[in-house]
Protein backbone atom coordinates (compact mmCIF):
# COMPACT_ATOMS: atom_id res chain seq x y z
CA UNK A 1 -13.88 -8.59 -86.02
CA UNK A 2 -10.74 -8.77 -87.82
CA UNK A 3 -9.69 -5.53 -85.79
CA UNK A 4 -10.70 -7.62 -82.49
CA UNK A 5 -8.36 -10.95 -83.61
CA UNK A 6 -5.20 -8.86 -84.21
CA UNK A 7 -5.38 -7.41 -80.76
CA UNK A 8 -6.21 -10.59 -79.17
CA UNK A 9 -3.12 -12.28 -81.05
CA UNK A 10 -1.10 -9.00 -79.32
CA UNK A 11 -2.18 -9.25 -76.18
CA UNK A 12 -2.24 -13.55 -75.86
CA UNK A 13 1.37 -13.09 -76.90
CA UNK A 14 2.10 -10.29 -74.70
CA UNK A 15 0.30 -12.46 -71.65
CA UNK A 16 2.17 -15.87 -72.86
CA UNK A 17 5.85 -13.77 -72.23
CA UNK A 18 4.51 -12.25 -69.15
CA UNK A 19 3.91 -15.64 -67.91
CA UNK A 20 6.89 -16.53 -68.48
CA UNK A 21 8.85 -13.90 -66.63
CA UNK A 22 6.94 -13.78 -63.60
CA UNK A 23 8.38 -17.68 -62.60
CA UNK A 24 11.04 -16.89 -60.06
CA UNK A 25 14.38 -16.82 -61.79
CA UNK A 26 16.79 -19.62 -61.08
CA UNK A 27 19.80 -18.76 -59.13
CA UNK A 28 23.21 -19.79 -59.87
CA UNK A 29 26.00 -18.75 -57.85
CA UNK A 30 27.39 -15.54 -59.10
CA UNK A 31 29.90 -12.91 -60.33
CA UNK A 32 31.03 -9.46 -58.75
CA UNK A 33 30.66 -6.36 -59.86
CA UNK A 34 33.62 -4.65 -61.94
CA UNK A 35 32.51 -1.65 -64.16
CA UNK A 36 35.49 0.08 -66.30
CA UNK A 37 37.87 -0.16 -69.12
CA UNK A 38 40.35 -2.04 -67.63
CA UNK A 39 40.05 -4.52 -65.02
CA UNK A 40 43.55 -4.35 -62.60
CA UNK A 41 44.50 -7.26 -60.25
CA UNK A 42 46.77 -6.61 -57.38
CA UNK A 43 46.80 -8.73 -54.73
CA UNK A 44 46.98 -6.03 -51.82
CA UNK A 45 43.73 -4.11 -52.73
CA UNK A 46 41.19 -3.21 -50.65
CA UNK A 47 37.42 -3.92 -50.86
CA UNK A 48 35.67 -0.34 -52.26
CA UNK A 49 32.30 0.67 -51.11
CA UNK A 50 30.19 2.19 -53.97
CA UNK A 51 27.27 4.19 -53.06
CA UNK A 52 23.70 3.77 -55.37
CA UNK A 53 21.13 5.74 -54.47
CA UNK A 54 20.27 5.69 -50.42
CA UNK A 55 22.25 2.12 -50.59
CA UNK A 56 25.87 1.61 -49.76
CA UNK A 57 27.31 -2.21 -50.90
CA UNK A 58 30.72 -3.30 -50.44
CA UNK A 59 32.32 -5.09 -53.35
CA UNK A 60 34.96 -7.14 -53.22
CA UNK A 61 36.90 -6.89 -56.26
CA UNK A 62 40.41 -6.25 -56.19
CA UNK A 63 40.94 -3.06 -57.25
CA UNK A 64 37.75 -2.35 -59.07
CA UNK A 65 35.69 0.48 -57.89
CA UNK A 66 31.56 -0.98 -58.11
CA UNK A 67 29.66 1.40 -59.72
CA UNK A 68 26.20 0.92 -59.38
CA UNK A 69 23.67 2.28 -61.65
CA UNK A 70 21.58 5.22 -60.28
CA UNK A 71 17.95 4.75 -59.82
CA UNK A 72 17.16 7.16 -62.36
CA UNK A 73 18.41 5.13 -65.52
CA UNK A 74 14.49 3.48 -65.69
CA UNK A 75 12.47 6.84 -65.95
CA UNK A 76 11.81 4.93 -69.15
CA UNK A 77 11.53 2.01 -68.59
CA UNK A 78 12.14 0.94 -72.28
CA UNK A 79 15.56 2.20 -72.78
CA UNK A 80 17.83 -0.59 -72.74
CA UNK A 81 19.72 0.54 -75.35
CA UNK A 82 21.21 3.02 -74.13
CA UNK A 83 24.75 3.56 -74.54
CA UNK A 84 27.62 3.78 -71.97
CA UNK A 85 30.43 2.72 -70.34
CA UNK A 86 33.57 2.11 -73.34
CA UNK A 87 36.07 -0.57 -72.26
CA UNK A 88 39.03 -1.40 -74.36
CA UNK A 89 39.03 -4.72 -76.72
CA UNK A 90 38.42 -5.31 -80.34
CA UNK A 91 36.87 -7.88 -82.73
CA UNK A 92 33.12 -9.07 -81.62
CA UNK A 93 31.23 -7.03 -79.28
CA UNK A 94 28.70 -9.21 -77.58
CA UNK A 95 25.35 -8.20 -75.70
CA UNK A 96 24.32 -5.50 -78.16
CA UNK A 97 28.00 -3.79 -77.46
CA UNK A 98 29.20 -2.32 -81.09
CA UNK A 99 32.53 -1.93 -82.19
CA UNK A 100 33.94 1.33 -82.95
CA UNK A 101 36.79 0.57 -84.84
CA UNK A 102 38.99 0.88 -81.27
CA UNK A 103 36.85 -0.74 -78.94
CA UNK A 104 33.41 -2.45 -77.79
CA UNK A 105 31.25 0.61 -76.72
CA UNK A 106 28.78 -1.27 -74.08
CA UNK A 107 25.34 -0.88 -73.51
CA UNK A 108 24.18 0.26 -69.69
CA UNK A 109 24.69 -1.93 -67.07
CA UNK A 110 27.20 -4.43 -69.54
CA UNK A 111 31.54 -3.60 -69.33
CA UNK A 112 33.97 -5.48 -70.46
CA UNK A 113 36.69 -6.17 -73.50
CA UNK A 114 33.37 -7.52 -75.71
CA UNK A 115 30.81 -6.46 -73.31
CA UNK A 116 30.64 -9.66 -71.81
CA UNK A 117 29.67 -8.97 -67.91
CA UNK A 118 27.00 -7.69 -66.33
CA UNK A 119 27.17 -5.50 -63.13
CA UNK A 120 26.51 -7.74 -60.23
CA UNK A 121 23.67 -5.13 -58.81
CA UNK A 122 20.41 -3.09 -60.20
CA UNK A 123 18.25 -0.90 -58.52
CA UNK A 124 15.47 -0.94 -61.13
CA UNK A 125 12.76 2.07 -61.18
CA UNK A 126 9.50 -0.59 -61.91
CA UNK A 127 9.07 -3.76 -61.58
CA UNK A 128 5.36 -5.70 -62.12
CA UNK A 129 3.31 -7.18 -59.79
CA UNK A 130 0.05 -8.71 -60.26
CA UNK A 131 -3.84 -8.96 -58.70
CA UNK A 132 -6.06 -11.75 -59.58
CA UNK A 133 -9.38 -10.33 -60.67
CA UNK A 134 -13.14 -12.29 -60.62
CA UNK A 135 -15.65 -10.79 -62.50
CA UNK A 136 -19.33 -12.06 -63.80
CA UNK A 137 -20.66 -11.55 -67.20
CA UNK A 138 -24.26 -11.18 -66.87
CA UNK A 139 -25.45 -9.75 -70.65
CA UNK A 140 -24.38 -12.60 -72.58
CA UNK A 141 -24.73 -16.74 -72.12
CA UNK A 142 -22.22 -19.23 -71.19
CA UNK A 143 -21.48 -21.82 -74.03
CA UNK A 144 -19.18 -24.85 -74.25
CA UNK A 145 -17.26 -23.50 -76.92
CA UNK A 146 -15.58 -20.67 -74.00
CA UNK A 147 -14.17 -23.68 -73.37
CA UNK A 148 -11.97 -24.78 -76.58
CA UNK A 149 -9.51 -22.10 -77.12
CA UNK A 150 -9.11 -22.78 -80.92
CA UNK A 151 -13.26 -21.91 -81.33
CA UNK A 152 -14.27 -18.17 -83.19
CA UNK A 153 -16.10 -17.94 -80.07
CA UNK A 154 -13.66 -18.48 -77.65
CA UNK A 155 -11.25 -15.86 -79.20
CA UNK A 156 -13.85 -13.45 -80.11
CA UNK A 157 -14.54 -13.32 -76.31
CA UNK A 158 -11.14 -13.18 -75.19
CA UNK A 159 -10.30 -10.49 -77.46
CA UNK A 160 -13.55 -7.93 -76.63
CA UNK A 161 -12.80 -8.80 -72.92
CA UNK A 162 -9.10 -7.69 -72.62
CA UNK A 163 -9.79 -5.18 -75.18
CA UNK A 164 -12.92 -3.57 -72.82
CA UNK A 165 -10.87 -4.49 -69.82
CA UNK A 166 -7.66 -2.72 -70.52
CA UNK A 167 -9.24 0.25 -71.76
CA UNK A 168 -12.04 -0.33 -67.97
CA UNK A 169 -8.20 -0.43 -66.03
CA UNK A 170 -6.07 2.09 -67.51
CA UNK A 171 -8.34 4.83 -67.24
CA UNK A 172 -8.49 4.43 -63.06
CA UNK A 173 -4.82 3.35 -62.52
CA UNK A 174 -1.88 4.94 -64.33
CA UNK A 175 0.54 2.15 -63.85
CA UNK A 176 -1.59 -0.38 -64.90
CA UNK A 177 0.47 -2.51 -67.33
CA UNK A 178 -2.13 -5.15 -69.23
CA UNK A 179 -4.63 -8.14 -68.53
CA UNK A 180 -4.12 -11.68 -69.21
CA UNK A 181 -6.97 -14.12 -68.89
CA UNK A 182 -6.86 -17.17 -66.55
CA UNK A 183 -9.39 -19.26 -67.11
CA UNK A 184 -13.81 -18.96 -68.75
CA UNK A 185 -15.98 -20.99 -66.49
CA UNK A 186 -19.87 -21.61 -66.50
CA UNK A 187 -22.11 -18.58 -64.33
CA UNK A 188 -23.06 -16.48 -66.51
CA UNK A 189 -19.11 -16.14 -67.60
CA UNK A 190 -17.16 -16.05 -65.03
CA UNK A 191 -13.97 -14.70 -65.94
CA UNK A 192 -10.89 -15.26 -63.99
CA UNK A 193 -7.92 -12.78 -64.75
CA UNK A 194 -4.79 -11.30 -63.29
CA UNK A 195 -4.12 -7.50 -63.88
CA UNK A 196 -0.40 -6.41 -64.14
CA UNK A 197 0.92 -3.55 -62.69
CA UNK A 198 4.31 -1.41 -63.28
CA UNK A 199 4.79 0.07 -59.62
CA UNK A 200 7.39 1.73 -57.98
CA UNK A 201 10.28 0.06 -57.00
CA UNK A 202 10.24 2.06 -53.45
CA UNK A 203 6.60 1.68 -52.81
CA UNK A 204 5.79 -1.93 -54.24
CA UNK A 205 3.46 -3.30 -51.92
CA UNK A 206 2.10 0.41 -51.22
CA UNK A 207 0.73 0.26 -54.65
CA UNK A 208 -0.31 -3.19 -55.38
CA UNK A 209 -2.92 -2.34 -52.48
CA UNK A 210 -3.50 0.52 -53.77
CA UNK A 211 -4.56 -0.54 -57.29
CA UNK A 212 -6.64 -3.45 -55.66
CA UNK A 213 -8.68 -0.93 -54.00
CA UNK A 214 -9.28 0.74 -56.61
CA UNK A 215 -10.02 -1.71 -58.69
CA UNK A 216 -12.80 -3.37 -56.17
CA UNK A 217 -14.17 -0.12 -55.46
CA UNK A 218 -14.76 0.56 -59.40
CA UNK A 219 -16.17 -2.78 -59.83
CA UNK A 220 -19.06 -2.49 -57.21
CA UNK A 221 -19.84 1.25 -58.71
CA UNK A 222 -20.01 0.32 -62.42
CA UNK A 223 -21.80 -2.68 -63.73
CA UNK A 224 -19.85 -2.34 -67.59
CA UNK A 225 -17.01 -1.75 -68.81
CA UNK A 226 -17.73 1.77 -70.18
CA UNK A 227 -20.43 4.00 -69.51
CA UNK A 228 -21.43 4.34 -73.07
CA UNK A 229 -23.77 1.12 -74.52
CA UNK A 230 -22.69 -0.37 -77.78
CA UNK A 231 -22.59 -3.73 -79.26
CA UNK A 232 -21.05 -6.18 -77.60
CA UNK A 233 -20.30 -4.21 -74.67
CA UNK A 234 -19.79 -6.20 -71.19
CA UNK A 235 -22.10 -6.10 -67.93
CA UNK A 236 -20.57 -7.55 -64.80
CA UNK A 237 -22.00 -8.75 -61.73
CA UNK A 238 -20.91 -6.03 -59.62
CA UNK A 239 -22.29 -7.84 -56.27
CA UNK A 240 -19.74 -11.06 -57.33
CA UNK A 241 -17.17 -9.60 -58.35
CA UNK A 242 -13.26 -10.02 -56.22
CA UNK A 243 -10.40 -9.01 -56.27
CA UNK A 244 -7.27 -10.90 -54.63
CA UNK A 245 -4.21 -9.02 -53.45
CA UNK A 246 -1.58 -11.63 -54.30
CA UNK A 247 1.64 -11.91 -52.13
CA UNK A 248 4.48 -10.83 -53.47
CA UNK A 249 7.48 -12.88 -54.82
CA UNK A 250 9.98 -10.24 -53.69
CA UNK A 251 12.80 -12.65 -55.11
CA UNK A 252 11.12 -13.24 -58.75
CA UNK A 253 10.40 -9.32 -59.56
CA UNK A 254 13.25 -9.06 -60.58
CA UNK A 255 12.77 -11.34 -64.17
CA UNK A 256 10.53 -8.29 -64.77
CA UNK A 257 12.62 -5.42 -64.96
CA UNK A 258 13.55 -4.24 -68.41
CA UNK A 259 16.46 -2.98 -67.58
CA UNK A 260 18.45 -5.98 -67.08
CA UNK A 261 19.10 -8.00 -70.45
CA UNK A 262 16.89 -11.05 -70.73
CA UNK A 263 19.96 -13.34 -71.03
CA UNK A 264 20.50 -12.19 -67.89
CA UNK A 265 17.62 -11.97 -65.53
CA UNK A 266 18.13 -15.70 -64.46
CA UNK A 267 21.12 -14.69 -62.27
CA UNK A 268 19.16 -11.66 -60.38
CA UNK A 269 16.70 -11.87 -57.64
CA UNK A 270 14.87 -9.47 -55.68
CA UNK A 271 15.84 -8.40 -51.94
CA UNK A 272 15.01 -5.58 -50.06
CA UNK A 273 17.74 -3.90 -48.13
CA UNK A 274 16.12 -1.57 -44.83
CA UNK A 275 14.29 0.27 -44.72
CA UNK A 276 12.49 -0.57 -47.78
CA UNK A 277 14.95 -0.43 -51.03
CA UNK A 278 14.30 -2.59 -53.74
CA UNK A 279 17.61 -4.16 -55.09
CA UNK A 280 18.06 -6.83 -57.89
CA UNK A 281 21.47 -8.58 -56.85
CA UNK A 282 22.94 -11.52 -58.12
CA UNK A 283 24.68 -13.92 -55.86
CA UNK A 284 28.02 -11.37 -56.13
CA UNK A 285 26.78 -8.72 -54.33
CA UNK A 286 27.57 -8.00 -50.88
CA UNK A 287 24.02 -7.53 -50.58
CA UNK A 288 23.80 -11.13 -50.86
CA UNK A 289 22.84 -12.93 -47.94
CA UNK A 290 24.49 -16.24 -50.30
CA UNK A 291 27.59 -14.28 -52.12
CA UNK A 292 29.82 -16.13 -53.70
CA UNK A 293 33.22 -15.76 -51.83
CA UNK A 294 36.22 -15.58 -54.59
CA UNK A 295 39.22 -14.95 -52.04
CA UNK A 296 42.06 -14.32 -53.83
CA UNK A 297 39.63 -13.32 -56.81
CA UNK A 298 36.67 -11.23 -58.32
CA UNK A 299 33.05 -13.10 -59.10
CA UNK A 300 32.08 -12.20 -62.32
CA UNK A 301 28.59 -12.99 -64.35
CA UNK A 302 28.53 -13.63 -68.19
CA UNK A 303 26.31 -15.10 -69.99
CA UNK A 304 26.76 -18.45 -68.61
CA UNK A 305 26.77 -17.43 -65.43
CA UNK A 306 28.99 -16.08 -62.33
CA UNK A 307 32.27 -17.33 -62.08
CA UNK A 308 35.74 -16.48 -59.73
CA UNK A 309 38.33 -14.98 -62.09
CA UNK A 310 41.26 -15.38 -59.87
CA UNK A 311 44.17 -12.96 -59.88
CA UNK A 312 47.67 -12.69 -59.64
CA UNK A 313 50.92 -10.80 -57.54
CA UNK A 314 54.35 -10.71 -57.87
CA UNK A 315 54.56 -13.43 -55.29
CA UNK A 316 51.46 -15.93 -55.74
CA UNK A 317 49.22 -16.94 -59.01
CA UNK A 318 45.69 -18.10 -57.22
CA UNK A 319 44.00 -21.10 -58.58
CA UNK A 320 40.89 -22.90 -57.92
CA UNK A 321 36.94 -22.22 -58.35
CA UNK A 322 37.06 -20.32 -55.67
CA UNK A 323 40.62 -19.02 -56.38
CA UNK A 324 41.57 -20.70 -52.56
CA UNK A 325 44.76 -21.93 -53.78
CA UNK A 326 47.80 -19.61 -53.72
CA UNK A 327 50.97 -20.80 -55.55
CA UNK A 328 54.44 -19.50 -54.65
CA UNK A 329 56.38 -18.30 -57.98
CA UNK A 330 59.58 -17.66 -55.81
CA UNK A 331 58.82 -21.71 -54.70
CA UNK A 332 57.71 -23.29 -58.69
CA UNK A 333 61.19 -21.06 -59.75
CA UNK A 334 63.26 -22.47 -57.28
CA UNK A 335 61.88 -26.20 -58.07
CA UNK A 336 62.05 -25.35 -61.72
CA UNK A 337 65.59 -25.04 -61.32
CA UNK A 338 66.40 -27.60 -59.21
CA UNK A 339 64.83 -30.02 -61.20
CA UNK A 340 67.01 -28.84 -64.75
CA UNK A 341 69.88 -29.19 -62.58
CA UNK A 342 69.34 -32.55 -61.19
CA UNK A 343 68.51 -33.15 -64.95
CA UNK A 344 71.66 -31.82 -66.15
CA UNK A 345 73.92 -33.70 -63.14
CA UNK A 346 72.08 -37.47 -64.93
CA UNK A 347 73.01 -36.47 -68.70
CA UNK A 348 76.39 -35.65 -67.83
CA UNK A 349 76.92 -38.87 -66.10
CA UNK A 350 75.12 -40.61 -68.42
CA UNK A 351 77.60 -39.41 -71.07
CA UNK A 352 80.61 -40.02 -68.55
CA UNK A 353 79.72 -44.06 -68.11
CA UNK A 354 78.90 -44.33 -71.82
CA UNK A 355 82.42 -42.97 -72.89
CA UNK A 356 83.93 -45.03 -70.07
CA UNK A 357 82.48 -48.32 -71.51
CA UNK A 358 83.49 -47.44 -75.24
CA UNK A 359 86.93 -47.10 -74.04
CA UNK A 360 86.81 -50.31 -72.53
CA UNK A 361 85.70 -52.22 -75.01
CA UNK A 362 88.33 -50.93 -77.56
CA UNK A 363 90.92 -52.23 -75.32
CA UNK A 364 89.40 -55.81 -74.80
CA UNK A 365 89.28 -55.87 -78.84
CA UNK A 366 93.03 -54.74 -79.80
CA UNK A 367 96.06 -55.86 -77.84
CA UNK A 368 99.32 -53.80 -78.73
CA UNK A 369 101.69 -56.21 -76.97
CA UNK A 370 101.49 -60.29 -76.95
CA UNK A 371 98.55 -60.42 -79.85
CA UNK A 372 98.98 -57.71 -82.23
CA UNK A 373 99.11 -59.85 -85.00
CA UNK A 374 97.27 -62.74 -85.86
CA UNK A 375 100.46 -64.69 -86.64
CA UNK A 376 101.75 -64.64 -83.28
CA UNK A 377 98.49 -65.79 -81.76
CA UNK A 378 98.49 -68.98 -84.21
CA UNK A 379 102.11 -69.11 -83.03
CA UNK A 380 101.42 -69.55 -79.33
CA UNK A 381 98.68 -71.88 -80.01
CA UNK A 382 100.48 -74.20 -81.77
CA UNK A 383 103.39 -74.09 -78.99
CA UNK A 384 100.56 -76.02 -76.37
CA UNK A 385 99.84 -78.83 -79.20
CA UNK A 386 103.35 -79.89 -80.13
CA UNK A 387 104.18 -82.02 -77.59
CA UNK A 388 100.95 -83.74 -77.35
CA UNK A 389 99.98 -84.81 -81.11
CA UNK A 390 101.72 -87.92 -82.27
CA UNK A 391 103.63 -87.87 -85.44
CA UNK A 392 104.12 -84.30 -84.88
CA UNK A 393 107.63 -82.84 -84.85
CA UNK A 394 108.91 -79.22 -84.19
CA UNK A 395 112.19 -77.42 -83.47
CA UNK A 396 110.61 -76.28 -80.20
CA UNK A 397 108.60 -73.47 -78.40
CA UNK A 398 107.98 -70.89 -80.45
CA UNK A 399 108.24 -72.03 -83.97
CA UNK A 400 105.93 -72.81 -86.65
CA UNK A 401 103.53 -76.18 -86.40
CA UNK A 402 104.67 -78.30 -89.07
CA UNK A 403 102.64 -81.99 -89.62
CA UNK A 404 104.63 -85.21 -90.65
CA UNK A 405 102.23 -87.02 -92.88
CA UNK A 406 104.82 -89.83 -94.05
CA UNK A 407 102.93 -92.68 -92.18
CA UNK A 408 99.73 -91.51 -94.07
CA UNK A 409 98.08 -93.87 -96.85
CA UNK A 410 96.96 -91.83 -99.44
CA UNK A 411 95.18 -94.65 -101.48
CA UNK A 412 93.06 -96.08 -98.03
CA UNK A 413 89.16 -95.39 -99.03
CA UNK A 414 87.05 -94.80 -96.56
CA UNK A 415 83.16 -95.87 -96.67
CA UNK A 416 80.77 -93.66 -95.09
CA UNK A 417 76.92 -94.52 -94.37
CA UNK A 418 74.69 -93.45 -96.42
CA UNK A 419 72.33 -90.42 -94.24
CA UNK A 420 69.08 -91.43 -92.89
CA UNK A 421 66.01 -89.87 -92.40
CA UNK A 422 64.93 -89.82 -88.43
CA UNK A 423 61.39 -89.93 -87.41
């Protein structure tokens, strides 16, 4: 029993993932293929065809020749790890890239100064489709507890079924991949279940019907699951039993392809270019009925997704998302300058006026002629006031003021009012 529980916690993990990566992958708009050391922008190059396999895609990266990876990189289908393409950089390597003390050395499919892109195309070996299998226990009794999937008996089912099952499939189709149960349901036990399969890229449908005949055929020849009767063996109904040849999601077979890094996957979907190759592309690929068009640019997918990194000539930088925007240096130069020298023209008449008005002012504030001395102005004054104050006497124009105070009574006392307040 305990035996039976760890392989059922296995394979209800393995099933929960596969789930997961069977949902069609969501598809943001993308990033171009560049595979190399050094990425090199000029803005007269030429789009390069690069040839994968029996398909020929057009890139449109400036400079960049696409490499595609050859169908042949999946004979095991495990390897991701494996180790190519070195591109210069330093400091952290991303994506499972390690650094070698000169640069990131970059697992397959990843380039970059830290590994950070992906190339914009796969042609995987395998991908997984999927039947949906009905079968009929008939030598044991339906209870409610099948259907509470924290009961002993609910697991202890689950986990002699796919157990019995996987060992029933794998012995009639060699690419069968694993089981995952659907759903228990009253009659005896009906069992609903979908059967994975690792076919062929080249040959996907070919072999999904292939498997379901197969499969259909063994279950109206064989009423268990081995030949051999032991305890807790398990007896179908082999007049009840179906199988359903799903249709396939061409566009979400991609998510299952080991090749390409799970971080990933979400920018790849499936097409088929004619006759009948398989290709995962994202939406940089000239393969790509929906590629991303960067112009003036390359489209590029990281982590967070594609994006136009736009270039730049001697003549133009190119700016916007799409890199549609070219911008003349010769022209930003040119205004550049003309702009310091307009600049230049205000602060040195800025500085003319300013000096202009200090000058004047220094003349308004010292006379060197009539009033250069402060005698001569009291002078001139007093000229005006001699011949109209009474009592007042001079020898003329031009000489001091001098008062006559002989008519003045020094004793007189004058009374002055005392200050009020106001209100």
């Amino acid at each position: 029993m305990g035996a039976y529980c760890e392989i059922s916690a296995v394979r209800q993990e393995s099933t929960t993932k596969r789930n997961s990566s069977l949902s069609s992958p969501s598809l943001s708009t993308t990033t171009t293929l560049s595979k190399g050391p050094t990425t090199i922008w000029t803005e007269t190059s030429k789009p390069t065809k690069a040839t994968s396999g029996s398909i020929d895609v057009t890139s449109t990266g400036p400079s960049v020749v696409t490499t595609q990876p050859s169908t042949h990189i999946l004979t095991s289908p495990k390897t991701t790890n494996t180790l190519s393409t070195i591109t210069n950089g330093g400091g952290f390597c991303q994506n499972g890239g390690f650094y070698n003390g000169g640069y990131c050395v970059c697992r397959e499919l990843l380039f970059g100064n830290t590994c950070e892109f992906i190339v914009n195309q796969v042609i995987p070996d395998k991908v997984i489709v999927k039947l949906e299998v009905t079968v009929y226990i008939v030598n044991e009794d339906f209870t409610n507890a099948l259907l509470d999937k924290n009961t002993n008996t609910y697991q202890s089912f689950t986990t002699r079924f796919i157990q019995q099952m996987t060992n029933y499939y794998i012995t009639r189709i060699s690419y069968f991949e694993e089981v995952s149960i659907l759903s228990i349901s009253k009659g005896s036990i009906r069992v609903d279940h979908e059967v994975y399969l690792r076919v062929d890229s080249k040959h996907i449908a070919e072999q999904q019907a292939e498997a379901a005949a197969i499969i259909q055929k063994a279950l109206r020849e064989s009423n268990c699951t081995t030949d051999t009767l032991f305890a807790g063996i398990l007896c179908f109904n082999t007049s009840r039993a179906a199988v359903i040849q799903q249709v396939i999601d061409i566009s979400g077979l991609c998510s299952t392809s080991d090749v390409i890094p799970e971080e990933f996957r979400q920018y790849f979907y499936g097409v088929i270019i004619p006759p009948s190759d398989f290709l995962c592309v994202s939406n940089c690929s000239q393969a790509n009925q929906y590629v991303l068009n960067c112009n003036h640019g390359q489209c590029l997918v990281n982590k967070k997704g594609p994006s136009c990194y736009c270039q730049t000539s001697n003549q133009y930088w190119y700016t916007g998302f799409h890199c549609q925007t070219a911008i003349s240096k010769p022209g930003v130069y040119g205004g550049v300058a003309a702009g310091l020298a307009v600049l230049l023209l205000l602060f040195l008449l800025l500085l003319f006026l300013l000096c202009r008005r200090r000058l004047s002012d220094k003349h308004r504030l010292i006379d060197t002629d009539e009033y250069s001395s402060p005698a001569s102005l009291y002078s001139v004054k007093n000229d005006s006031l001699q011949s109209s104050l009474p009592g007042v006497h001079g020898p003329g124009s031009g000489e001091n003021f001098h008062p006559s105070l002989g008519n003045v009574d020094p004793h007189l006392k004058m009374a002055v009012p005392r200050p009020q307040v106001a209100n």
